[in-house]
Every structure is written in C-alpha cells, then in structure tokens.
Protein backbone atom coordinates (compact mmCIF):
# COMPACT_ATOMS: atom_id res chain seq x y z
CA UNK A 1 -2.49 -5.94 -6.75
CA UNK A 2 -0.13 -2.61 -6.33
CA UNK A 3 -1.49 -0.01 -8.78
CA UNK A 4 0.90 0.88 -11.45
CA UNK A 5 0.95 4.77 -12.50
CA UNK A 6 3.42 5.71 -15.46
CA UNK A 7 4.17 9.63 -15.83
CA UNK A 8 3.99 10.49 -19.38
CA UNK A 9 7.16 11.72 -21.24
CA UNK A 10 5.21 15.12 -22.17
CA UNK A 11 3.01 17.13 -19.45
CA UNK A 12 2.20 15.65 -15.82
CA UNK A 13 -0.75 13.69 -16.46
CA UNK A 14 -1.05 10.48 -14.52
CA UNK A 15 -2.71 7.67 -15.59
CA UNK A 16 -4.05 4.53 -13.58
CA UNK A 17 -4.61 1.27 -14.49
CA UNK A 18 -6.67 0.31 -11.38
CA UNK A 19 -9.50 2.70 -10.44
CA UNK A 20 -11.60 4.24 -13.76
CA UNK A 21 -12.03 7.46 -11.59
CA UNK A 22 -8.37 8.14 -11.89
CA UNK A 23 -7.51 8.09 -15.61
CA UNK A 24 -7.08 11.25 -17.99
CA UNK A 25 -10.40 12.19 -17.78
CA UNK A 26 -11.33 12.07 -13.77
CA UNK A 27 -9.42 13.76 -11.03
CA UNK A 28 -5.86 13.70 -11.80
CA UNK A 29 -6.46 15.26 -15.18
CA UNK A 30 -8.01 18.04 -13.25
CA UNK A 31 -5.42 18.10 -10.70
CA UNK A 32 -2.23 17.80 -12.88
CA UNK A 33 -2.72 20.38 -16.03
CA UNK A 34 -0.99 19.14 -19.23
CA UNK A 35 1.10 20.84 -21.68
CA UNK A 36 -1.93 21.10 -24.05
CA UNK A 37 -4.49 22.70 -20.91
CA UNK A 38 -2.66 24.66 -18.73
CA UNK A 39 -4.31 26.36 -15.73
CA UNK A 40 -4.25 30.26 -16.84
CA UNK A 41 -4.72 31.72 -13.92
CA UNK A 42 -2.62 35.18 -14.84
CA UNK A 43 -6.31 37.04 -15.00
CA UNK A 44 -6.49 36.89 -11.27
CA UNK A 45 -2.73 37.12 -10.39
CA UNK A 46 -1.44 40.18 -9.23
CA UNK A 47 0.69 42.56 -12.03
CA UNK A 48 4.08 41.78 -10.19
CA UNK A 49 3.58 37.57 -10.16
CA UNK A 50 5.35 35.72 -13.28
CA UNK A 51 3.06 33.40 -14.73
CA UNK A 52 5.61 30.76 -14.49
CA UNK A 53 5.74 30.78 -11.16
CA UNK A 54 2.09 30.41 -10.57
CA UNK A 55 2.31 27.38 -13.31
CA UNK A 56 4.90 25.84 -10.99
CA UNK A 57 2.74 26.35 -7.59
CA UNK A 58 0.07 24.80 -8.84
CA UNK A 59 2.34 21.85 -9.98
CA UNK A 60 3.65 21.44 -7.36
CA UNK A 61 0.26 21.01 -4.98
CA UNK A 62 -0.76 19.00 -7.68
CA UNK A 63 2.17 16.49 -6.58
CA UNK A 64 1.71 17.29 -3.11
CA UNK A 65 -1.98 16.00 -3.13
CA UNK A 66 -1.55 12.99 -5.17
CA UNK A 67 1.39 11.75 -3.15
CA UNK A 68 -1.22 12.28 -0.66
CA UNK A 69 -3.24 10.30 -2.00
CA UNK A 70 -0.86 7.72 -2.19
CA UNK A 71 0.09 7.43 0.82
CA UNK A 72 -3.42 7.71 2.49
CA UNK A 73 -4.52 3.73 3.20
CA UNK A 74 -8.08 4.63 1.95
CA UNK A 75 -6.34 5.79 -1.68
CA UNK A 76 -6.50 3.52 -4.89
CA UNK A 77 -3.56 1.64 -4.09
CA UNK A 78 -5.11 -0.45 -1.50
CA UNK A 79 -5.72 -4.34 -2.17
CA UNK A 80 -8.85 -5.05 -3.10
CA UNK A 81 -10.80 -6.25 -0.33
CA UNK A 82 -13.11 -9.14 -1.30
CA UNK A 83 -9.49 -10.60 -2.82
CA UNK A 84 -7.86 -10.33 0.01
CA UNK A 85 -10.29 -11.71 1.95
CA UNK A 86 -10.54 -14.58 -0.17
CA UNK A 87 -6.95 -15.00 -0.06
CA UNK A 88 -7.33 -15.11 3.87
CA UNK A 89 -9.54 -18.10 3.92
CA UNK A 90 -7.83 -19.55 1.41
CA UNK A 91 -4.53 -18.93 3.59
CA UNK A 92 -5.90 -19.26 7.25
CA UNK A 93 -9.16 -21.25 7.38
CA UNK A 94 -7.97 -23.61 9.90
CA UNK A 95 -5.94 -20.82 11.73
CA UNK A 96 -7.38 -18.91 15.03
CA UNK A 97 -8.89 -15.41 14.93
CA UNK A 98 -5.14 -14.39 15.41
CA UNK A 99 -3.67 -16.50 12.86
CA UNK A 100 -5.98 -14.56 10.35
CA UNK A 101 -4.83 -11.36 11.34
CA UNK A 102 -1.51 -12.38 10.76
CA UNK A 103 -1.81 -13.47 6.89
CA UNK A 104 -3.50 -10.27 6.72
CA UNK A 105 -1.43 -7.99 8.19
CA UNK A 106 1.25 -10.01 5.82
CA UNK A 107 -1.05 -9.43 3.04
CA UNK A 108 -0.97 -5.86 3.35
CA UNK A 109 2.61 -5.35 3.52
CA UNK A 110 3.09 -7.03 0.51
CA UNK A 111 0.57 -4.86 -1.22
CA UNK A 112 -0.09 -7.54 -3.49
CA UNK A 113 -2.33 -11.06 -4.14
CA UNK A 114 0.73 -12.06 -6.77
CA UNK A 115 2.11 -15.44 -5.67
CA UNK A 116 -0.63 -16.03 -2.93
CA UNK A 117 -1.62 -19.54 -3.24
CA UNK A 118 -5.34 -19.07 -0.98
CA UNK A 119 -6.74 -16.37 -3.60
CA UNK A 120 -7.60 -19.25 -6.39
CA UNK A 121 -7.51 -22.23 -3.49
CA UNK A 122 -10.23 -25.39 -3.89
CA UNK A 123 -11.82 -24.67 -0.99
CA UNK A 124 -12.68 -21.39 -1.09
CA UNK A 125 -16.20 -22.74 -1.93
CA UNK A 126 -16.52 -25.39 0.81
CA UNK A 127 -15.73 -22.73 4.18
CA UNK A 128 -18.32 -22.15 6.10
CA UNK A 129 -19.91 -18.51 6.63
CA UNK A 130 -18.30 -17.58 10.30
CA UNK A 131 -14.71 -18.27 8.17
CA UNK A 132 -15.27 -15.75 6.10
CA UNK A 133 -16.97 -13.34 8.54
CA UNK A 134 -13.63 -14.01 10.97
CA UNK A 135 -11.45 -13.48 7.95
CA UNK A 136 -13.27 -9.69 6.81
CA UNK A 137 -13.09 -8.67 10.29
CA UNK A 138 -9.19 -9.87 10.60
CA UNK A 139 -8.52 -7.80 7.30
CA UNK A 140 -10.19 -4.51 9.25
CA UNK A 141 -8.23 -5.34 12.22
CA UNK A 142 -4.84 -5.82 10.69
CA UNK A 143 -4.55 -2.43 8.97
CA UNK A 144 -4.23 -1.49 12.56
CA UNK A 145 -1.75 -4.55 14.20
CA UNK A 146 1.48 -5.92 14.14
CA UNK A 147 1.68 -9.39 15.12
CA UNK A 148 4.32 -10.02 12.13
CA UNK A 149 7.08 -7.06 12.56
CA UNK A 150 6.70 -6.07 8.72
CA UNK A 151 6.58 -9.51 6.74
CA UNK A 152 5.36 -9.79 4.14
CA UNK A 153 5.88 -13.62 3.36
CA UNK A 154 4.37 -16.70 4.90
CA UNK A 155 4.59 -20.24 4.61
CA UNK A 156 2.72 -22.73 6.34
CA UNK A 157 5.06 -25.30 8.90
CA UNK A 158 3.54 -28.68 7.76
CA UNK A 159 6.09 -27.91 4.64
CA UNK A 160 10.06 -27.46 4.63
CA UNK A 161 11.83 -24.79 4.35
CA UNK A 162 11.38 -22.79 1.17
CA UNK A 163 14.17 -21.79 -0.90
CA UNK A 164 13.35 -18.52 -0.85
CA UNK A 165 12.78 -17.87 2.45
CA UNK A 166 16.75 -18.75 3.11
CA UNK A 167 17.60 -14.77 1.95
CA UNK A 168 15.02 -13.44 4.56
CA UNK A 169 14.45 -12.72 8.02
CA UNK A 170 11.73 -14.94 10.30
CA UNK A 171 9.70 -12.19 12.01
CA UNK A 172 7.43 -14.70 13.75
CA UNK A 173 5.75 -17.52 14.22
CA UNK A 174 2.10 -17.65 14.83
CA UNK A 175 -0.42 -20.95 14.73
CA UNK A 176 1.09 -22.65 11.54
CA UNK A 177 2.80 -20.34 9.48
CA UNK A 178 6.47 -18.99 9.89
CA UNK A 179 6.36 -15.09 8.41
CA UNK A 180 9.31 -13.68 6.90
CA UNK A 181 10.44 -10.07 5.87
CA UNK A 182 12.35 -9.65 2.77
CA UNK A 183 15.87 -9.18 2.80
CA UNK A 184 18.92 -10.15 5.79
C-alpha cells in the first residue's frame, strides 16, 4: 500500500498515515517547523541576514530531505514486505525462481497490494517452506531486476484476455503470466 501524505492548509507539517515515526510528533515535525513553532534561529544569524530568509532556507532543506526520503527505496513508502511476499506465493507458487521475480518486480512498480488477488489467496496456508523462502529472496532480488520493462500488471495465461489489459502495453511474458504496463 502507497503511503498517503496530505500537506496541511496552514504551516508545512506532514503527516503519515503509514509509519507512527512519521506523524506530527516524530521526525517531520522536527524537520518541517509550523506556523505555531518556528525555528528562531536570528540569535546566531549574522546582523546583515533577514530572518525571513533564514525561515525560507530551512524550509526549503526541510523539502529537500523529505523528498529524499521519498524517493530513497528504504523510506516509508515501500510495500510492506511480509505482504508482498505473501502476495508472491499467492501469485507465483507454481512459477520458477524467475517467475517470482517477475510478480515481484511487478509488485513493486505498482507500489501497491490493492487488486492483488495472491495477498488473501486459499493457499497461502498449504505452500510449503522453500516457496516462501524462494519468494523473500525473489522480493530482495527484484528491487534490483528488470525482467518486466516497468509493468506493473499481471495476469496469469490459463485465463483470457482481461478487459483491462486491452488499454495497455504487454511488456513480457514469463512462465505463465503475461505483464502489462499501464497505458498505449
């Protein structure tokens, strides 16, 4: 699941509704000063800086590192991992090693578990241990492949055609599953 972050209408802090660390109260509070606690750091400025100007610096690297953060694969917008691995058995049991990788690697472009049928699937319960072992080292693996040239849909070819899969492109096909990238 993508984390959602909503900017509030009054000051810069951020809120998170995925990771506890990040709310008001943990490190983006601290990073991104509000209206009602501004940094005051004119005591150690020089006589000839404006105040608003140091305000605005450390806004601004304020942004800087938590689009950082966001972009960096370790932040707290990453899938969770135990879902996604679940979603890769779920997904792949009967694939190869390399079939895995590939619903993984589709996994993580998609940055999210939302419409992926192998998360809540029967047999999550019934796969045997070197399944799931194959599937959490297939998730480490594909943050670093790219067997599916950016999809980030799948659908297995034992069914037809999906209707949605008509308005996007096939990327490839690996074991049995057809991957698709959003889009024509």
């Amino acid at each position: 699941m993508k984390c959602q972050t909503k900017q509030e209408s009054k000051g810069l802090s951020m809120k998170s509704r995925c990771n506890p660390k990040l709310t008001e109260r943990g490190l983006l509070s601290l990073l991104l000063p509000t209206r009602k606690r501004e940094i005051n750091l004119t005591s150690v400025s020089s006589s000839n800086t404006h105040p608003d100007k140091i305000a605005f610096g450390t806004r601004f690297l304020s942004l800087v590192i938590f689009l950082l953060m966001l972009w960096n694969s370790s932040g707290f917008a990453e899938i969770d991992r135990m879902m996604a691995i679940r979603a890769i058995v779920g997904e792949a049991e009967g694939e190869s090693y390399v079939g895995k990788v590939a619903i993984a690697e589709a996994i993580r472009n998609r940055g999210t578990l939302k419409g992926v049928y192998g998360v809540n699937s029967l047999r999550l319960a019934k796969s045997p241990k070197w399944v799931w072992k194959d599937a959490e080292k297939a998730w480490r693996e594909s943050a670093h492949t790219n067997l599916v040239n950016g999809a980030d849909h799948w659908e297995s070819t034992d069914f037809k055609v999906p209707s949605w899969a008509k308005k996007m492109t096939k990327t490839a096909t690996i074991g049995k599953h057809v991957f698709y990238r959003g889009g024509k």
